[in-house]
Protein backbone atom coordinates (compact mmCIF):
# COMPACT_ATOMS: atom_id res chain seq x y z
CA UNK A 1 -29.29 27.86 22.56
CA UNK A 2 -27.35 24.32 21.38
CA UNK A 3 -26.94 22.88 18.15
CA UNK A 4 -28.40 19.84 17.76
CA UNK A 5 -25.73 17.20 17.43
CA UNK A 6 -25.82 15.09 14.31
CA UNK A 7 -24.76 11.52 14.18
CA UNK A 8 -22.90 10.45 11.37
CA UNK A 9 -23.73 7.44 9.30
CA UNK A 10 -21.41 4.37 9.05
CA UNK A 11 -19.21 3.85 6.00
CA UNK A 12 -19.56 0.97 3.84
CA UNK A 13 -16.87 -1.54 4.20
CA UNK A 14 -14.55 -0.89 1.70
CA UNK A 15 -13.94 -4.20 -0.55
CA UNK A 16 -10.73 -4.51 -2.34
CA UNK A 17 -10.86 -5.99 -5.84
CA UNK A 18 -9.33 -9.59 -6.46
CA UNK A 19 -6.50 -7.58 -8.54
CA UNK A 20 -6.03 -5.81 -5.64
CA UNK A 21 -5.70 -9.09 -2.97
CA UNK A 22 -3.24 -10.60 -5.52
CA UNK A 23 -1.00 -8.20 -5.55
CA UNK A 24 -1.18 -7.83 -1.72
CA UNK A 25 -0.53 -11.58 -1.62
CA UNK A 26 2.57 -11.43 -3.57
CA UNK A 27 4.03 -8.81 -1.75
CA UNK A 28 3.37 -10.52 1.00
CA UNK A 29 5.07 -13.52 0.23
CA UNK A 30 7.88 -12.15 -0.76
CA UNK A 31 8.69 -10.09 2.16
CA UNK A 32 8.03 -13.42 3.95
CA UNK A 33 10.50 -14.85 2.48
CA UNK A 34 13.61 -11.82 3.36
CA UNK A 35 11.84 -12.07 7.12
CA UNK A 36 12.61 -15.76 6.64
CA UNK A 37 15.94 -15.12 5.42
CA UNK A 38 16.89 -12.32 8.02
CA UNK A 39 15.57 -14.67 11.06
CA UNK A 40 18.41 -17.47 9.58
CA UNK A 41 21.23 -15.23 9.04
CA UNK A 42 20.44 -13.05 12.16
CA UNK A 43 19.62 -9.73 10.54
CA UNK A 44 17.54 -8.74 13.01
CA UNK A 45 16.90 -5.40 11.89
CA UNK A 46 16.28 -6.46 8.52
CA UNK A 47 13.40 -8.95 9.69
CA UNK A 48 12.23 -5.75 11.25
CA UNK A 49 12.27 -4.14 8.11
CA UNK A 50 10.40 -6.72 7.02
CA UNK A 51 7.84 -6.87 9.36
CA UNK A 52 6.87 -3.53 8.62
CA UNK A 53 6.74 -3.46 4.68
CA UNK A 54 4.77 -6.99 5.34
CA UNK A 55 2.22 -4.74 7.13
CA UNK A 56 1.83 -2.21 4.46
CA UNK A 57 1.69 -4.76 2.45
CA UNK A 58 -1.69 -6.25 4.18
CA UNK A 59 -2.97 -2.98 4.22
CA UNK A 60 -5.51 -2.22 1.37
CA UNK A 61 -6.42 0.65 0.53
CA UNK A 62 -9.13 2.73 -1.83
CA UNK A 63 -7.73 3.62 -5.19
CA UNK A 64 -8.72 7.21 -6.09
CA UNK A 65 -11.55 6.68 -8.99
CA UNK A 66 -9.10 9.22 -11.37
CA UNK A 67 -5.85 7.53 -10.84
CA UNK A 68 -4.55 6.11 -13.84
CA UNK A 69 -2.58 2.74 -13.62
């Protein structure tokens, strides 16, 4: 005989706090800014440093409930 499959519910969206979008804004901005800088001067591997810490940046995620600040 087969199990019987079971379908998994869908998570909840997780929704970051406005602390949370703030800081993720000002990181943002400010590797922005040494993309900007790196495009100017030609540091291209710099810009794709960048790039990459501006896309961690953007990413928000869940902050464990025990985690102390």
């Amino acid at each position: 005989m087969r199990k019987t499959k079971t379908v998994k519910a869908f998570k909840t969206p997780y929704t970051p706090t406005p602390e949370q979008l703030e800081k993720a804004c000002k990181r943002i901005r400010q590797f922005l800014a040494f993309a900007e800088d790196y495009l100017h001067t030609g540091h291209y591997k710099g810009l794709e440093a960048s790039i990459e810490q501006i896309k961690k940046a953007a990413t928000i995620r869940k902050v464990a409930r025990n985690e102390t600040k």
